[in-house]
Protein backbone atom coordinates (compact mmCIF):
# COMPACT_ATOMS: atom_id res chain seq x y z
CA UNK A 1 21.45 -8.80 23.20
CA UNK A 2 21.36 -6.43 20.64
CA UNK A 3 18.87 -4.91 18.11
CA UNK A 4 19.62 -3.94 14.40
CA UNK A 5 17.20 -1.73 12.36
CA UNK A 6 18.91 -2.03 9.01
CA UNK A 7 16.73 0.78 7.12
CA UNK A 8 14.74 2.87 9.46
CA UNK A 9 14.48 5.73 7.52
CA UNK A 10 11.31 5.83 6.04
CA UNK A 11 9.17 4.15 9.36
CA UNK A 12 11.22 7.18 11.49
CA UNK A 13 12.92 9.66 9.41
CA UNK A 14 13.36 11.95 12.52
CA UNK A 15 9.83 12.92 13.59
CA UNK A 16 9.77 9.97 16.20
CA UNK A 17 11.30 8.15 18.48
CA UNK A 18 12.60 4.12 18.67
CA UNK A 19 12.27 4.42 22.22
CA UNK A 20 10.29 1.11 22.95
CA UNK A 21 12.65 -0.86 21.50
CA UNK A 22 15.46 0.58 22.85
CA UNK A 23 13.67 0.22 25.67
CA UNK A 24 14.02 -3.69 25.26
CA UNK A 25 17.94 -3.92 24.54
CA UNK A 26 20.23 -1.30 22.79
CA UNK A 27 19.91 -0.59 19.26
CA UNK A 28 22.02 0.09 16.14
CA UNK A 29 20.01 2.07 13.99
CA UNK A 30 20.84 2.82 10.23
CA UNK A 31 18.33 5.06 8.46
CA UNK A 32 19.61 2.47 5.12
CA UNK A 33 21.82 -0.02 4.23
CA UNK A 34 23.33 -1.21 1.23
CA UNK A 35 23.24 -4.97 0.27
CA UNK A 36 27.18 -5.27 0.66
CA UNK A 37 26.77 -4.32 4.07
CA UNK A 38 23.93 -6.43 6.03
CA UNK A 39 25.68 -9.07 7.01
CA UNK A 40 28.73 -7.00 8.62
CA UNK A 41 25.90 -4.90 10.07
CA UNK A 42 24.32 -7.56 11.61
CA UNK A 43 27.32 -9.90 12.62
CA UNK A 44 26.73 -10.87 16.32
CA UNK A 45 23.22 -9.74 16.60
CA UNK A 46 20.16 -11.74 17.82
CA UNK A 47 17.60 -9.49 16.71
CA UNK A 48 17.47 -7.75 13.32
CA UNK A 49 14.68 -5.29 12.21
CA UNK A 50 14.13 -4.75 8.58
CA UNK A 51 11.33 -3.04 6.14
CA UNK A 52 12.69 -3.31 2.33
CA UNK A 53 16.29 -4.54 3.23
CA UNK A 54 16.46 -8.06 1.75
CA UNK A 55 17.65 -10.90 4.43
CA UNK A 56 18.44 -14.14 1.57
CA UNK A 57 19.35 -17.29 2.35
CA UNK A 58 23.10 -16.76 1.76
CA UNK A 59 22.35 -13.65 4.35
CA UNK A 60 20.98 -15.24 6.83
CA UNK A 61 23.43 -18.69 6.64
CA UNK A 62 26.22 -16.09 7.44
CA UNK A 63 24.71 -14.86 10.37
CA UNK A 64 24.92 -17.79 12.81
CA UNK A 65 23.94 -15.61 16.06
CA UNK A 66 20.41 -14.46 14.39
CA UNK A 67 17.51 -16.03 16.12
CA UNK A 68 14.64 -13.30 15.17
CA UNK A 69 14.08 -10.95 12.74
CA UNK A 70 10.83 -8.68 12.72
CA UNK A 71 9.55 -7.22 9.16
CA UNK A 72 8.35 -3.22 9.92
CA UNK A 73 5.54 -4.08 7.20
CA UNK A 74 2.68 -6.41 6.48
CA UNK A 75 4.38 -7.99 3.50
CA UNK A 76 7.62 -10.43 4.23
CA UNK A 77 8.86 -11.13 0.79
CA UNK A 78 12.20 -9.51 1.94
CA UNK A 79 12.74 -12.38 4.05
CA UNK A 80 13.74 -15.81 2.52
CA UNK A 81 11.31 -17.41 5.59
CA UNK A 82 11.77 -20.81 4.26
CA UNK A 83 15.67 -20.82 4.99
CA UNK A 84 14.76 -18.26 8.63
CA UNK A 85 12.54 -21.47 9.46
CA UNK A 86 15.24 -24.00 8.81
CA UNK A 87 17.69 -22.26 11.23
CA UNK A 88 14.88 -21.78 13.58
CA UNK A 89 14.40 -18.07 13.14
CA UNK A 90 11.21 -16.71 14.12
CA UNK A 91 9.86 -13.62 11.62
CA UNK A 92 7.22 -11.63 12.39
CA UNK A 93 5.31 -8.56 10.53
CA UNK A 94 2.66 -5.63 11.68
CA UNK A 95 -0.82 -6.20 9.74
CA UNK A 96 -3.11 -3.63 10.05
CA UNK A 97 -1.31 -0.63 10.99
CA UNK A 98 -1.95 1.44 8.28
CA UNK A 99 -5.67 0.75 7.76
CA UNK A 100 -7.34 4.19 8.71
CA UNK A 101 -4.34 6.13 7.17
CA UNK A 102 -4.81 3.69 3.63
CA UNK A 103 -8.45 3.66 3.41
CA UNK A 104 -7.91 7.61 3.82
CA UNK A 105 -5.64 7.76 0.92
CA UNK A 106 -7.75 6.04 -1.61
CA UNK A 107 -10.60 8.46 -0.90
CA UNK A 108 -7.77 11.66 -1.55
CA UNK A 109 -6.80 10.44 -4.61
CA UNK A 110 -10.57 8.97 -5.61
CA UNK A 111 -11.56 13.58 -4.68
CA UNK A 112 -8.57 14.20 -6.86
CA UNK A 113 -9.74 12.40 -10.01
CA UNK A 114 -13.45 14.00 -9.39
CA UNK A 115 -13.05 17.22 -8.22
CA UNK A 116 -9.65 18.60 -9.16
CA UNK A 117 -8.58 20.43 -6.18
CA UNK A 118 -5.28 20.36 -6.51
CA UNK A 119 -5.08 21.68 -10.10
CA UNK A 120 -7.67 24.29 -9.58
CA UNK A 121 -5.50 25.27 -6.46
CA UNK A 122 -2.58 25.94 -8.60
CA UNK A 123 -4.73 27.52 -11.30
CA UNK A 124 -5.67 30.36 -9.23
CA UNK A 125 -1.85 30.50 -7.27
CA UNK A 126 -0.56 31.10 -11.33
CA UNK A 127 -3.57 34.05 -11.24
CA UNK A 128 -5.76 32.73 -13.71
CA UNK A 129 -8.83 33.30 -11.65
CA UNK A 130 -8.01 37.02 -10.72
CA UNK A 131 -8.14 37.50 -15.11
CA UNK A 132 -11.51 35.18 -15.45
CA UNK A 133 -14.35 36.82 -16.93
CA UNK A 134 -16.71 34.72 -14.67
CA UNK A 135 -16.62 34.65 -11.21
CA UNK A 136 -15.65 30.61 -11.79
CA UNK A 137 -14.46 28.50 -13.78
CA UNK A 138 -13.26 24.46 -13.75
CA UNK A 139 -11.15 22.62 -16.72
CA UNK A 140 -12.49 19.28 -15.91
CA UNK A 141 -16.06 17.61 -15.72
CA UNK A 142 -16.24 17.32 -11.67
CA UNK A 143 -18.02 14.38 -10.58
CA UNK A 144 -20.74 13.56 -7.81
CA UNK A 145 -19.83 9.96 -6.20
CA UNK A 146 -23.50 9.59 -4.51
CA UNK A 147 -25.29 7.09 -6.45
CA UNK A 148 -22.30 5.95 -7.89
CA UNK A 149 -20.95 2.36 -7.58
CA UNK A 150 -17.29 1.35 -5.97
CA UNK A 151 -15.70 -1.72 -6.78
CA UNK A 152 -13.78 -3.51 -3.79
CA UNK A 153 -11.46 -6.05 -5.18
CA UNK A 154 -10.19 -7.67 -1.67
CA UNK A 155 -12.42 -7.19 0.91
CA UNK A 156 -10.10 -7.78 4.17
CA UNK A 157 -9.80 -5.12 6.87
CA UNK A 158 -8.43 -1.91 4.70
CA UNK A 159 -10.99 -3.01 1.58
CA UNK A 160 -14.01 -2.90 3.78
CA UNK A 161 -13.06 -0.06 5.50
CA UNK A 162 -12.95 2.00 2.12
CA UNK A 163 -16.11 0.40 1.60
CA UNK A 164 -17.21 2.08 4.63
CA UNK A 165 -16.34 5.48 3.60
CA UNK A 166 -17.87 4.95 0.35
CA UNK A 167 -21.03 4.05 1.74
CA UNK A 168 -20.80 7.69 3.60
CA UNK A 169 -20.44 9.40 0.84
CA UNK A 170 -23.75 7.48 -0.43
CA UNK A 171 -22.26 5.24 -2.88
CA UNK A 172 -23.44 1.74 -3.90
CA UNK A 173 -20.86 -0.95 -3.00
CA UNK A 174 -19.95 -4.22 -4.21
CA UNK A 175 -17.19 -6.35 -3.27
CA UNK A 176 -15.21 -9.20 -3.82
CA UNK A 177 -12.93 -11.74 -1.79
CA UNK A 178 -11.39 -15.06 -1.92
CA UNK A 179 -13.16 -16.66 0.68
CA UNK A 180 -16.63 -14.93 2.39
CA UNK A 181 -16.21 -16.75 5.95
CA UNK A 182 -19.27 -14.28 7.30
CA UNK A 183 -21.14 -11.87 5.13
CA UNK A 184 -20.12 -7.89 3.97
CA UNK A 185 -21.16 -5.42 6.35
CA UNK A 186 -25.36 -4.50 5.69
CA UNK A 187 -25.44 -2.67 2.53
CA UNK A 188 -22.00 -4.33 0.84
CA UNK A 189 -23.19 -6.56 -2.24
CA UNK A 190 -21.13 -9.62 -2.94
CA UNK A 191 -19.91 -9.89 -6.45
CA UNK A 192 -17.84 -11.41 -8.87
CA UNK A 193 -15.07 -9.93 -9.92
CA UNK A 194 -15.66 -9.09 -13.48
CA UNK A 195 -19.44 -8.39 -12.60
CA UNK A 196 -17.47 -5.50 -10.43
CA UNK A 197 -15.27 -4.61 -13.58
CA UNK A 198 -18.34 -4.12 -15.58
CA UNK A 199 -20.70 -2.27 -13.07
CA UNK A 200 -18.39 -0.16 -10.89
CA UNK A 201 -17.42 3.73 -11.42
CA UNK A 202 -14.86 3.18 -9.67
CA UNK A 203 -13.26 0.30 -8.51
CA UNK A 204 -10.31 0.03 -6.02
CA UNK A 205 -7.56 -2.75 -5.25
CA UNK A 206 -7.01 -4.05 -2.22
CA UNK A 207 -6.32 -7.67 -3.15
CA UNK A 208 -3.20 -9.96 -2.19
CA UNK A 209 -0.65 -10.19 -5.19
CA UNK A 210 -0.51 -13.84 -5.99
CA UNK A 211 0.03 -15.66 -9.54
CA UNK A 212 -4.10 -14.99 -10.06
CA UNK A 213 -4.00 -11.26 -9.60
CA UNK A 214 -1.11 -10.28 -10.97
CA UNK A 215 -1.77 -8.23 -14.11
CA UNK A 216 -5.51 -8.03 -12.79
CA UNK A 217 -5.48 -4.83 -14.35
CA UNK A 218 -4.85 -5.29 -17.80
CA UNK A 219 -6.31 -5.52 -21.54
CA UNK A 220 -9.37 -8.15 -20.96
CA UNK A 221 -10.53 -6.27 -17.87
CA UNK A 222 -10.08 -2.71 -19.10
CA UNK A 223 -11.96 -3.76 -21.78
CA UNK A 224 -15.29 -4.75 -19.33
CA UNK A 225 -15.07 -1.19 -17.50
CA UNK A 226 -17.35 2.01 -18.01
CA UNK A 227 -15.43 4.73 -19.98
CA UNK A 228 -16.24 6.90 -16.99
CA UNK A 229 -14.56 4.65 -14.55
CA UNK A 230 -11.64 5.51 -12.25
CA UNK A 231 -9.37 2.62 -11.26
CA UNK A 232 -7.28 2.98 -7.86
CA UNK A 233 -4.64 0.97 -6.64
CA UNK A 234 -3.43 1.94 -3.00
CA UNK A 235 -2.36 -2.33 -2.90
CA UNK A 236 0.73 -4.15 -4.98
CA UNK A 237 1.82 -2.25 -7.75
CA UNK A 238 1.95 -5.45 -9.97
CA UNK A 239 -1.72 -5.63 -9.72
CA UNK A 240 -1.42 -3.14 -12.73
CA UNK A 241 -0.22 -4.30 -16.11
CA UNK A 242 1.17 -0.68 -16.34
CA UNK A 243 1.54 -0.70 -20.42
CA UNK A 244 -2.07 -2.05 -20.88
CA UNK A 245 -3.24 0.78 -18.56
CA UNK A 246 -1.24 3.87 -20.05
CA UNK A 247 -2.90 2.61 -23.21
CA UNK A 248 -6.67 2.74 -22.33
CA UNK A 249 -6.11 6.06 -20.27
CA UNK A 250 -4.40 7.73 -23.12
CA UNK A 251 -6.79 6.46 -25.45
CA UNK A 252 -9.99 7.62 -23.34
CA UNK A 253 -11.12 4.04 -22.58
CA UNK A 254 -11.46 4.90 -19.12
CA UNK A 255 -11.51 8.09 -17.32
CA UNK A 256 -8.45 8.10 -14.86
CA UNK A 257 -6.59 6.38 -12.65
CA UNK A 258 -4.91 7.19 -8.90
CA UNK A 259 -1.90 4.98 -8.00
CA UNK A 260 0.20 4.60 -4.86
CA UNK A 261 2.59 1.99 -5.86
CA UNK A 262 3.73 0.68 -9.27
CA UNK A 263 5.72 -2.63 -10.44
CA UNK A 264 8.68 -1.56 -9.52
CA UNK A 265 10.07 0.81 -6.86
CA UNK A 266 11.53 3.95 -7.70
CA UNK A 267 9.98 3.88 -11.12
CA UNK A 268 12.76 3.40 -13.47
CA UNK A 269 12.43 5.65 -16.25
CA UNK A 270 10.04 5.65 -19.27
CA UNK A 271 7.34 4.25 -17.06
CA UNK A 272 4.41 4.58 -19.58
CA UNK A 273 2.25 5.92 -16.27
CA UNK A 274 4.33 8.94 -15.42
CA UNK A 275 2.74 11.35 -17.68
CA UNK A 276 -0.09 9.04 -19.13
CA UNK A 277 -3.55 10.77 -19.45
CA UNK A 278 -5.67 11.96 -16.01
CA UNK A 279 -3.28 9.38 -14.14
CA UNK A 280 -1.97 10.30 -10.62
CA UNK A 281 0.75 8.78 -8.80
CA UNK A 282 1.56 9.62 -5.45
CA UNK A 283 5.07 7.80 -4.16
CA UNK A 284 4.11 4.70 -1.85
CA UNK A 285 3.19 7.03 1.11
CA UNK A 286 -0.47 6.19 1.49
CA UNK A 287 0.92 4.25 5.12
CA UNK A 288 2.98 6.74 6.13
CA UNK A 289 0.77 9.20 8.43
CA UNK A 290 3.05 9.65 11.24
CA UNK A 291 -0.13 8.19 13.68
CA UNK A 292 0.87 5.15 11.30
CA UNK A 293 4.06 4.79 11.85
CA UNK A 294 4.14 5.43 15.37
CA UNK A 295 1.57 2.27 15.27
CA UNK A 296 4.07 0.41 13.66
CA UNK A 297 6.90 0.87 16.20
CA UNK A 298 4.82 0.15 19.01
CA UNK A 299 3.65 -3.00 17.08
CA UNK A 300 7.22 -4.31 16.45
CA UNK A 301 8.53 -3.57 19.96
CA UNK A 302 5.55 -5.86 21.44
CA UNK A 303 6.05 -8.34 18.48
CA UNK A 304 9.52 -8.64 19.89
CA UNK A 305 8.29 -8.52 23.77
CA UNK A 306 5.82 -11.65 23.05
CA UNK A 307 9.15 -13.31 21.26
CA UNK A 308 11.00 -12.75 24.40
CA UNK A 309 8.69 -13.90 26.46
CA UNK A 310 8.27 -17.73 24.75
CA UNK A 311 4.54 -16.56 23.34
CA UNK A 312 5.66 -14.83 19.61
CA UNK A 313 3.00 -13.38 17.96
CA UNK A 314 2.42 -12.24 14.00
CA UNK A 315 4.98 -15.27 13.10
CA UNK A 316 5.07 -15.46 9.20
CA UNK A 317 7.17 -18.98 9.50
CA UNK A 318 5.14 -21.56 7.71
């Protein structure tokens, strides 16, 4: 048997080890692969491993010897799983790996758009401080969150634990999901979700992408927010209609905006975000705290073990 991790660059890009699944068969390891070169990368293996390295139809038809393939990520839309499930192919993902490292990451950038750290850091590395007539000085209005109202749109396991945090900082909550099976955690209120557009200071994605919420983001629900309202999307960058948000931040319709992920990735140029008023961007790493990513090896090596063993687990086959 034999294991091949098409693009294992960004899960391990040196600082740890693929040593539990090695332990399970040997492994040919590319840090990335081009598309002209899956399928003689994976001719004659059982087991493929893949993150953002697409595995089609026509892929998978020409390799005949495939029987599993395991997605290092929570979203499978690499994977065409409908043709995987007509050869019999088991996939499998790793939800919830990155949950305390995510939930962390919406708070930095949420501290970024109130309280300017990382500017005024740089401010006083140029020496503006050492010339300042006072002994401070800020360039932007710095915020207080307590008493202030966060929006959770998707309340699953990483949404309610950023609701968690933003009840520790005192902040009023409300949140929204598809389907309330059991109640919000005591002091979450249930909302709707333009109720949350029109109340919230700040309100942050965490939603699925599906035909309903994409373009959540955009002209009619820009229009219900505060002017003093943050929007932050650590989720799917097409969430975001990206023109219709450059638009209200540059015009001052709301105050700023912290993104991890945008339509498409790299940004191609002349995205109207890069460079679009109080807007940060930070490039897709909010999962990538190497305690996360040493969770999700140790996740796909005993997704793989419970495949081996007749009892697979985190199947994504309909």
């Amino acid at each position: 048997m034999k294991i091949v991790l098409l693009d294992a660059h960004t899960a391990n890009p040196g600082d740890l080890s693929w040593q539990p699944l090695e332990a399970i068969a040997p492994c040919d390891v590319h840090p990335r692969t081009p598309p002209d070169q899956t399928v003689a990368r994976c001719a004659g293996a059982e087991i493929v491993i893949t993150n953002k390295a697409l595995l089609s139809r026509e892929i998978i038809a020409a390799l005949p010897d495939l029987k599993y393939i395991g997605v290092t990520a929570t979203g499978f839309n690499v994977v065409d799983v409908v043709a995987a499930t007509e050869r019999g192919i088991v996939v499998t993902n790793v939800p919830g790996y990155s949950t305390p490292a995510v939930a962390q990451h919406v708070i930095a950038l949420l501290l970024e758009l109130t309280n300017h750290v990382g500017h005024a850091a740089k401010s006083v590395e140029h020496g503006r401080w050492t010339k300042c007539p006072d002994f401070c000085y800020w360039d932007h209005p710095l915020f207080e969150l307590a008493g202030r109202t966060l929006g959770i749109i998707g309340y699953g396991e990483i949404g309610s634990a950023v609701a968690r945090i933003g009840v520790a900082f005192g902040m009023r909550v409300l949140a929204s999901k598809r389907t309330w099976k059991e109640p919000p955690s005591a002091g979450i209120e249930t909302a709707e979700t333009d109720d949350i557009f029109r109340r919230s200071d700040v309100i942050s994605l965490h939603c699925p992408l599906t035909d309903s919420t994409r373009h959540l983001i955009g002209e009619r629900t820009l229009g219900l927010m505060k002017r003093e309202a943050f929007v932050i999307n650590t989720g799917r960058g097409p969430l975001v209609d990206e023109a219709a948000l450059a638009k209200a931040l540059n015009d001052g319709r709301i105050a700023g905006a912290g993104l991890d992920v945008l339509s498409v990735e790299p940004p191609k140029e002349g995205n109207p975000l890069i460079g679009a008023k109080n807007c940060l961007i930070t490039p897709h790493i909010a999962w990538a705290s190497r305690e996360s990513r040493a969770r999700l090896i140790e996740i796909t090596a005993a997704n793989l073990r419970a495949f081996l063993t007749g009892k697979p687990v985190n199947v994504v086959n309909p």
